[in-house]
C-alpha atoms as a PDB file:
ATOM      1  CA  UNK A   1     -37.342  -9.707   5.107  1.00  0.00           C
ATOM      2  CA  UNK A   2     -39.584 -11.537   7.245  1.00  0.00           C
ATOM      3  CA  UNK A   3     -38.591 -11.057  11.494  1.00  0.00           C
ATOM      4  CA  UNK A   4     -39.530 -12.945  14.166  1.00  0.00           C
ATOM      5  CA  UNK A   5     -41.372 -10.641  16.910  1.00  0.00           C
ATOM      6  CA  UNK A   6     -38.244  -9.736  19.608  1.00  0.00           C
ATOM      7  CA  UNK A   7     -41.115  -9.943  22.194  1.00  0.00           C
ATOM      8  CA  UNK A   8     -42.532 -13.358  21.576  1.00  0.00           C
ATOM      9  CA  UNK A   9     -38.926 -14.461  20.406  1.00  0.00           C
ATOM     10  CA  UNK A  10     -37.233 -13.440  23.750  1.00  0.00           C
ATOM     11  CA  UNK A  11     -40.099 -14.782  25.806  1.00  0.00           C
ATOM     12  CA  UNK A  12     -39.872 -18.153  24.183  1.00  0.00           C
ATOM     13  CA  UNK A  13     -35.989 -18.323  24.772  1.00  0.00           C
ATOM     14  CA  UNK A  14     -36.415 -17.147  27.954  1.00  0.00           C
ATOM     15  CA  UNK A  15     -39.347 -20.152  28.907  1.00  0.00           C
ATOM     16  CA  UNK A  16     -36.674 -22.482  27.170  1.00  0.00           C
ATOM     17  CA  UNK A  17     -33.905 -21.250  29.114  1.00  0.00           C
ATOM     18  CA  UNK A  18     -35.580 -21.852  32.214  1.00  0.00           C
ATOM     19  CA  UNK A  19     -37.041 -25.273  31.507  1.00  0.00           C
ATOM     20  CA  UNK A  20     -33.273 -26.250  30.195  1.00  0.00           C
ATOM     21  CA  UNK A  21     -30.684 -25.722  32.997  1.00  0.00           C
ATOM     22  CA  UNK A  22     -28.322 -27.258  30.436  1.00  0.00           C
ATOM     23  CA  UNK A  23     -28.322 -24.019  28.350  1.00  0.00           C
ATOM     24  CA  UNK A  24     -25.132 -22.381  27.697  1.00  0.00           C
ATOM     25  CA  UNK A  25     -23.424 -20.412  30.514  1.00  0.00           C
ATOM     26  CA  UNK A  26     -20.562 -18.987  28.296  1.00  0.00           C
ATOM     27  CA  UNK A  27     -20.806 -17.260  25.485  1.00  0.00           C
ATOM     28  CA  UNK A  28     -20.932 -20.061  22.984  1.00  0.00           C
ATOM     29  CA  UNK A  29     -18.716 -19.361  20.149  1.00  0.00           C
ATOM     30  CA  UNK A  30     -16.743 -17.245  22.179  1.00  0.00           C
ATOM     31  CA  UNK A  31     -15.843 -17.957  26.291  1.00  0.00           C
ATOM     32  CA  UNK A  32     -15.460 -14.309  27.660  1.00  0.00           C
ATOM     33  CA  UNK A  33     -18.935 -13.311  28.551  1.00  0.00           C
ATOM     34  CA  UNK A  34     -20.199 -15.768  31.461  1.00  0.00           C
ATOM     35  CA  UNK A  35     -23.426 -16.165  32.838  1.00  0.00           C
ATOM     36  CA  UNK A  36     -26.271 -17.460  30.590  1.00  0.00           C
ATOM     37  CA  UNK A  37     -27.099 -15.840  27.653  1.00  0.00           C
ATOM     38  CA  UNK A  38     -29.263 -16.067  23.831  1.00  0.00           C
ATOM     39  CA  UNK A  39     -28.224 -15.768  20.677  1.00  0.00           C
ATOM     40  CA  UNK A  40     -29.765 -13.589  17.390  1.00  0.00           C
ATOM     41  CA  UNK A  41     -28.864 -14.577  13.977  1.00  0.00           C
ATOM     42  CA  UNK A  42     -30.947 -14.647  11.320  1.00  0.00           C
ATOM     43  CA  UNK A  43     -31.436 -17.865   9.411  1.00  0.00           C
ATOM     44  CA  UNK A  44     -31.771 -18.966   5.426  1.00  0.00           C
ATOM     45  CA  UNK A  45     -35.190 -17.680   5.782  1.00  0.00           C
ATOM     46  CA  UNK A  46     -34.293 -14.404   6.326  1.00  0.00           C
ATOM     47  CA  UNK A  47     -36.235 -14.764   9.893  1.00  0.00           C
ATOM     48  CA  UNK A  48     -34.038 -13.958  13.253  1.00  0.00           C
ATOM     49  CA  UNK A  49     -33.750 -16.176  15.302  1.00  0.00           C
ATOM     50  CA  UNK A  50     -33.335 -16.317  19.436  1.00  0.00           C
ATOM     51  CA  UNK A  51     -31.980 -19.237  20.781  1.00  0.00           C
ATOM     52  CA  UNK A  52     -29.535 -21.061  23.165  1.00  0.00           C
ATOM     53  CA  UNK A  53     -26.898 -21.492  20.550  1.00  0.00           C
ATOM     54  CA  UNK A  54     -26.203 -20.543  16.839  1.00  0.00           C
ATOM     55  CA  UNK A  55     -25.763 -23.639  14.523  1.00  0.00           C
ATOM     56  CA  UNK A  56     -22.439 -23.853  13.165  1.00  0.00           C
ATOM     57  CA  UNK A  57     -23.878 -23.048   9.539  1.00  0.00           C
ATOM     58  CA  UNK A  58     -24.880 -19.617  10.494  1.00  0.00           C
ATOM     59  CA  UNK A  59     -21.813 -18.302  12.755  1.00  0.00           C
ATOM     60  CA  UNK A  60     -20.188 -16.766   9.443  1.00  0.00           C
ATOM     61  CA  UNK A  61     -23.184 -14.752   8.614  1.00  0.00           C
ATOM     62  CA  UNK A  62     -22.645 -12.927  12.261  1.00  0.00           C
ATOM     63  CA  UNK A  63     -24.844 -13.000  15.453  1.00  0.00           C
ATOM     64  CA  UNK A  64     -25.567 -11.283  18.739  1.00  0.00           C
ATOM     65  CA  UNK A  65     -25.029 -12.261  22.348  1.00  0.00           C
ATOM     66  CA  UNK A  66     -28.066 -11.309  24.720  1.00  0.00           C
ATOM     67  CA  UNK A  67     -28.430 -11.593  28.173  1.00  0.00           C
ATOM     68  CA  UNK A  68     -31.662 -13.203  29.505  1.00  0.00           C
ATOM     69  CA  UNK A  69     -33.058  -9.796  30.119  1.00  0.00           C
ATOM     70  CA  UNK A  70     -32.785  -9.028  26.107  1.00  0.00           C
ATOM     71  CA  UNK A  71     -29.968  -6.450  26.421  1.00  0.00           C
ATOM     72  CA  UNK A  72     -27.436  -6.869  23.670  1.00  0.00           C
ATOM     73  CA  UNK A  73     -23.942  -7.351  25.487  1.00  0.00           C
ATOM     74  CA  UNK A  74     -21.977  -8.184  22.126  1.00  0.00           C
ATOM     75  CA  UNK A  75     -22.108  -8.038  18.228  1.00  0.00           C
ATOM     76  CA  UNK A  76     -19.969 -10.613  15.945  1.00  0.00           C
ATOM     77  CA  UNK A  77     -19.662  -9.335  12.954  1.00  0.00           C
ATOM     78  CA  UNK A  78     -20.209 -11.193   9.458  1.00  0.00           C
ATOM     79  CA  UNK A  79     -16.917 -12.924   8.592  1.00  0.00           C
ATOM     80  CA  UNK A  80     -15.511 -11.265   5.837  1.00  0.00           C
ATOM     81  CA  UNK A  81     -14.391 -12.765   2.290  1.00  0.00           C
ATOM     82  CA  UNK A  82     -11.263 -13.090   0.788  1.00  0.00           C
ATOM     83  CA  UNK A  83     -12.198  -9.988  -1.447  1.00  0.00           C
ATOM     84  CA  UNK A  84     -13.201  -7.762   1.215  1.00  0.00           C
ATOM     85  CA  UNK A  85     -10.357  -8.924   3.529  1.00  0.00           C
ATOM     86  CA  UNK A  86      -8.429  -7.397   0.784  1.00  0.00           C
ATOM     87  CA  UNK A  87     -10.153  -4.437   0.175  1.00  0.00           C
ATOM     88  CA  UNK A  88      -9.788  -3.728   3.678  1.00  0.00           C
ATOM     89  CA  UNK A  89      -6.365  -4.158   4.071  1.00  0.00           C
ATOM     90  CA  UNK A  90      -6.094  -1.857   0.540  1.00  0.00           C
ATOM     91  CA  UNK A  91      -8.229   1.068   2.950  1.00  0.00           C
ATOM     92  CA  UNK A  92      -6.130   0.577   5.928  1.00  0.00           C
ATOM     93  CA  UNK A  93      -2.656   1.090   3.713  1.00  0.00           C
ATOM     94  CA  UNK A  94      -4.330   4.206   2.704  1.00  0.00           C
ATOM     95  CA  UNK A  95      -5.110   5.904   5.419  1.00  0.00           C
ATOM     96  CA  UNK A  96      -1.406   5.318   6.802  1.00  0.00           C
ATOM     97  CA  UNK A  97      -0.242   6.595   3.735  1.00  0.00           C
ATOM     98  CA  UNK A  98      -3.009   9.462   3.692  1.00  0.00           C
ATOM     99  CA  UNK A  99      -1.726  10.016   7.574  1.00  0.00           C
ATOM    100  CA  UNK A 100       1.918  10.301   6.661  1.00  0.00           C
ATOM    101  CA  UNK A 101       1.251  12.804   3.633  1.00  0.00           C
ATOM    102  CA  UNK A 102      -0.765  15.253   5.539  1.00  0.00           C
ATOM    103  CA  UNK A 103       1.920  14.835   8.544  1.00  0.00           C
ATOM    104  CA  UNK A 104       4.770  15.432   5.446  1.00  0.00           C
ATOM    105  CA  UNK A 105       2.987  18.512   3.961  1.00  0.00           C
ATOM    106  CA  UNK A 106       0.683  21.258   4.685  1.00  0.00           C
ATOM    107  CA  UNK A 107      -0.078  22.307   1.160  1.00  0.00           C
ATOM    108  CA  UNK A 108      -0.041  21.226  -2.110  1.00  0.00           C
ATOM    109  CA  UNK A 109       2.372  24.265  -2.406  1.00  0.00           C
ATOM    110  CA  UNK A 110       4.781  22.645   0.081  1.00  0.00           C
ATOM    111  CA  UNK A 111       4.646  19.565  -2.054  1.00  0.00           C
ATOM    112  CA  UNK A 112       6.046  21.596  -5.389  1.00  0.00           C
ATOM    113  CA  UNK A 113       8.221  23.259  -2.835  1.00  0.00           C
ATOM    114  CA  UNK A 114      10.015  19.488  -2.365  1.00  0.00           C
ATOM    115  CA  UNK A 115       9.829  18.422  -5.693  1.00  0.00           C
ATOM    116  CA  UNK A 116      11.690  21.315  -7.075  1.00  0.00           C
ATOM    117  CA  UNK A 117      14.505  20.775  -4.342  1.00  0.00           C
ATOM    118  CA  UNK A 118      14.788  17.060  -4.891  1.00  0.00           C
ATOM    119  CA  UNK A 119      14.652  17.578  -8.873  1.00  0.00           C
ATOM    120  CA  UNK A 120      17.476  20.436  -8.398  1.00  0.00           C
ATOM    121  CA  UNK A 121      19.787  17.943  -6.808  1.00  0.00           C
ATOM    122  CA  UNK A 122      19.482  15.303  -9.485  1.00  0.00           C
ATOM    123  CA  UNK A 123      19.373  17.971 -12.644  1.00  0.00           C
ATOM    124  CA  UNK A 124      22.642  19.396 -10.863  1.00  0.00           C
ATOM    125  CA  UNK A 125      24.211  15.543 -11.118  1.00  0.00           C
ATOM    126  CA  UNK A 126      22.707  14.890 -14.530  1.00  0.00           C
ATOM    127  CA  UNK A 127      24.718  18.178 -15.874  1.00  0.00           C
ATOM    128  CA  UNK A 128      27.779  17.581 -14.344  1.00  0.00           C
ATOM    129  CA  UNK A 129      27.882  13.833 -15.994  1.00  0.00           C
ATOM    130  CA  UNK A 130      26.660  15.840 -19.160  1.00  0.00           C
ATOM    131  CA  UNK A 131      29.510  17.959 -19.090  1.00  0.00           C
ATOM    132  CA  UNK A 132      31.964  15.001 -17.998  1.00  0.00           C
ATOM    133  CA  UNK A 133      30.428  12.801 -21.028  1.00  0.00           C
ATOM    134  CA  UNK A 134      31.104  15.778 -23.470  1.00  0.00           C
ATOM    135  CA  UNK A 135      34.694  16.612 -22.397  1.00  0.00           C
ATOM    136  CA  UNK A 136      35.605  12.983 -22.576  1.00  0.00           C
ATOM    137  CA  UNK A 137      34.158  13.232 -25.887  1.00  0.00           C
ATOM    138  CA  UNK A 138      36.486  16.113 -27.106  1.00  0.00           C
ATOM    139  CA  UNK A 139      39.558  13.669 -25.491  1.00  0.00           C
ATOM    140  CA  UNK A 140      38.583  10.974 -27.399  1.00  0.00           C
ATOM    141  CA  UNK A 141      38.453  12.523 -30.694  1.00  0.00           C
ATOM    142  CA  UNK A 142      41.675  13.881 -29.753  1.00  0.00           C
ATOM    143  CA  UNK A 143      43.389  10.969 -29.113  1.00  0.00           C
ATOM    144  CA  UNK A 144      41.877   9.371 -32.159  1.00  0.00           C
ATOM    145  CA  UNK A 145      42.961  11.871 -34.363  1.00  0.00           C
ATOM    146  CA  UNK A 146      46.619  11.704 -33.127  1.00  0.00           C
ATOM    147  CA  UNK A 147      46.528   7.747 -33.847  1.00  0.00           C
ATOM    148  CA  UNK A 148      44.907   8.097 -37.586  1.00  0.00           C
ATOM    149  CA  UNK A 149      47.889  10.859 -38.292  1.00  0.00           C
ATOM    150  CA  UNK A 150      49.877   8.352 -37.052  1.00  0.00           C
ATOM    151  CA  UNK A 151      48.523   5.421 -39.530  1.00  0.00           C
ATOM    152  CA  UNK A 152      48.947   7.380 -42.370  1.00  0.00           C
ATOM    153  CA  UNK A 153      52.169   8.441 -41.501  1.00  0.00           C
ATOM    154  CA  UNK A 154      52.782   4.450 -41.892  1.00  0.00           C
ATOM    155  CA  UNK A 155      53.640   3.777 -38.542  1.00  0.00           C
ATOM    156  CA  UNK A 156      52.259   1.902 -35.963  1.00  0.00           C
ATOM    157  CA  UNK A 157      49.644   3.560 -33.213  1.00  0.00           C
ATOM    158  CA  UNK A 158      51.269   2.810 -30.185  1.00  0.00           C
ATOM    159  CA  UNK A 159      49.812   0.463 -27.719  1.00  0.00           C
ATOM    160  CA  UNK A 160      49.661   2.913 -24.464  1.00  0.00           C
ATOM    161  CA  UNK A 161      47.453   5.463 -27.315  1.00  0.00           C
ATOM    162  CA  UNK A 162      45.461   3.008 -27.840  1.00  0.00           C
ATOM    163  CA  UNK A 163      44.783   2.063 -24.752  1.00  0.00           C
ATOM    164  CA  UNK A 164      43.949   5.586 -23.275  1.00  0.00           C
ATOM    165  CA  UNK A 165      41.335   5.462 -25.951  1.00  0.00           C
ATOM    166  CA  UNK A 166      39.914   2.446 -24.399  1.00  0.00           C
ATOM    167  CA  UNK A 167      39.714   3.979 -21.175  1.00  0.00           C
ATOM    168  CA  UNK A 168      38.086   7.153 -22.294  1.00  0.00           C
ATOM    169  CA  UNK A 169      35.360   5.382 -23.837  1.00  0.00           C
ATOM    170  CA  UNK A 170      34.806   2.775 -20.914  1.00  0.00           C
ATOM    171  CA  UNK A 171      34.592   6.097 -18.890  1.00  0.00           C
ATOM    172  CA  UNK A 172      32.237   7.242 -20.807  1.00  0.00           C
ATOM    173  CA  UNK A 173      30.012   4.527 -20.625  1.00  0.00           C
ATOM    174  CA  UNK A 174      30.020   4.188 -16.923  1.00  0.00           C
ATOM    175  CA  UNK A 175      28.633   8.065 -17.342  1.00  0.00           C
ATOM    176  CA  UNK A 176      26.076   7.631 -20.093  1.00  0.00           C
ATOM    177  CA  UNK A 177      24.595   4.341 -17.681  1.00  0.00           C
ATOM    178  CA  UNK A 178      24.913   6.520 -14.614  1.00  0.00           C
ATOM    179  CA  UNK A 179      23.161   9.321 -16.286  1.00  0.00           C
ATOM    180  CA  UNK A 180      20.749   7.536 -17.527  1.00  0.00           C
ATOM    181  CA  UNK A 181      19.893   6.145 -14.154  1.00  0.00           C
ATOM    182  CA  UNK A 182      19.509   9.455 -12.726  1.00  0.00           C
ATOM    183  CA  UNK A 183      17.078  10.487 -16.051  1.00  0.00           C
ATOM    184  CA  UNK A 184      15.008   7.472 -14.797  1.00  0.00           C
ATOM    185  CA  UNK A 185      15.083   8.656 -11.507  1.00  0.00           C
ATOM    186  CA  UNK A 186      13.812  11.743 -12.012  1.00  0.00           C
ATOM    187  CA  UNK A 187      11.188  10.779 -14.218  1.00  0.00           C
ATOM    188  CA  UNK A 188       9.825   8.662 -10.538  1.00  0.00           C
ATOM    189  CA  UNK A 189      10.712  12.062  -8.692  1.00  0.00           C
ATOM    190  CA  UNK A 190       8.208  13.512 -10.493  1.00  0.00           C
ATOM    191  CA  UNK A 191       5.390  10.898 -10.799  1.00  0.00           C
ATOM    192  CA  UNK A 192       5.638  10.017  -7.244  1.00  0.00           C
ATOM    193  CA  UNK A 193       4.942  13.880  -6.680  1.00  0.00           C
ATOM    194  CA  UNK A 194       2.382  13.906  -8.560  1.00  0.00           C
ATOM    195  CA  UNK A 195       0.935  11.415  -7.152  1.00  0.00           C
ATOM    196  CA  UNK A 196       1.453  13.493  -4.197  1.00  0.00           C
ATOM    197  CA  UNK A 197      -0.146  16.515  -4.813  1.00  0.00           C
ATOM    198  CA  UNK A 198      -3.281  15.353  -6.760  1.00  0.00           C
ATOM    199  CA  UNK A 199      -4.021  12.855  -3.823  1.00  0.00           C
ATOM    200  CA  UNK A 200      -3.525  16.135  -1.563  1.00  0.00           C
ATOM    201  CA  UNK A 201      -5.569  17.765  -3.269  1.00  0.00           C
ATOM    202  CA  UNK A 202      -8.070  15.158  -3.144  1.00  0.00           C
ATOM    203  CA  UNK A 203      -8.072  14.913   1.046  1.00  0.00           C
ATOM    204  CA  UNK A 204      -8.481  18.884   1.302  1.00  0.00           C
ATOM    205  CA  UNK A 205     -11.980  18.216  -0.859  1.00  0.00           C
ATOM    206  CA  UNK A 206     -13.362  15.997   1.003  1.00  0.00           C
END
């Protein structure tokens, strides 16, 4: 990349500065630096440039602000795209979320330690719904049983038998959907520790 000599650069901005009393005294994109100062960027050439201002086409590729003595009093960076804005933000998240794990856990250890307690609480649920599901299951056949001995006895099932039937098995479909909620949740107990522990694990490499 070809660069213009800071020396003969500065002294020409310098001459020009003096000859122009017109030159900027702010800094010219941005107002909070007064007094005169120059500006670096480095053009489509690849060449930097020193100069009273920075044309408007080169203010996204980033500049410096000098003062007329050539000592750098500010850096703008490169404006960034819509990718890296992104990718940024993506870092940033990470670190929070890499600050809040290590300020969670102290070990990958601890991390299992949690897991198994929060997996114990839902296991506990999912039995006792089990358990519910299956002795529902035993009242249902038994009420069904008592209304076929009644058909073939040639009577009529009455209506309140049948009905307690309905009930049991609306019961136990509230249970099976419930359960099957908690199976689901589980299942995210576990990937979400895993998750966990192998990004953990990562941090203590590094």
């Amino acid at each position: 990349m070809k660069v213009a000599s800071p020396s003969k650069s500065l002294a020409a901005a310098l001459l020009i500065s003096a000859l122009l009393p017109s030159a900027s005294t702010q800094a010219q994109p941005g107002g909070e630096i007064e007094g005169k100062v120059l500006y670096r960027y480095t053009d489509e050439n690849g060449v930097r440039v020193l100069d009273d201002k920075v044309p408007p086409r080169y203010v996204a590729k980033g500049y410096e602000i000098l003062s007329l003595s050539g000592r750098v009093l500010k850096v703008v960076p490169p404006q960034l795209s819509g990718e890296e804005l992104a990718e940024q933000k993506r870092l940033e998240e990470q670190r929070e979320v890499d600050r809040q794990l290590l300020k969670r856990y102290n070990s990958v250890a601890d991390i299992e330690s949690a897991r198994a307690r929060k997996l114990a609480i839902v296991e506990q649920d999912m039995a006792i719904m089990r358990s519910n599901i299956a002795s529902l299951g035993r009242q249902i056949e038994q009420e069904e049983a008592a209304a076929a001995r009644i058909q073939r006895q040639g009577r009529e099932v009455a209506p309140g038998l049948l009905e307690r039937i309905a009930d049991l098995r609306e019961e136990v479909a509230v249970l099976k959907e419930r359960l099957s909620r908690r199976e689901a949740e589980a299942v995210e107990i576990n990937r979400e520790f895993d998750k966990a522990a192998a990004r953990y694990a990562e941090i203590a490499r590094q």
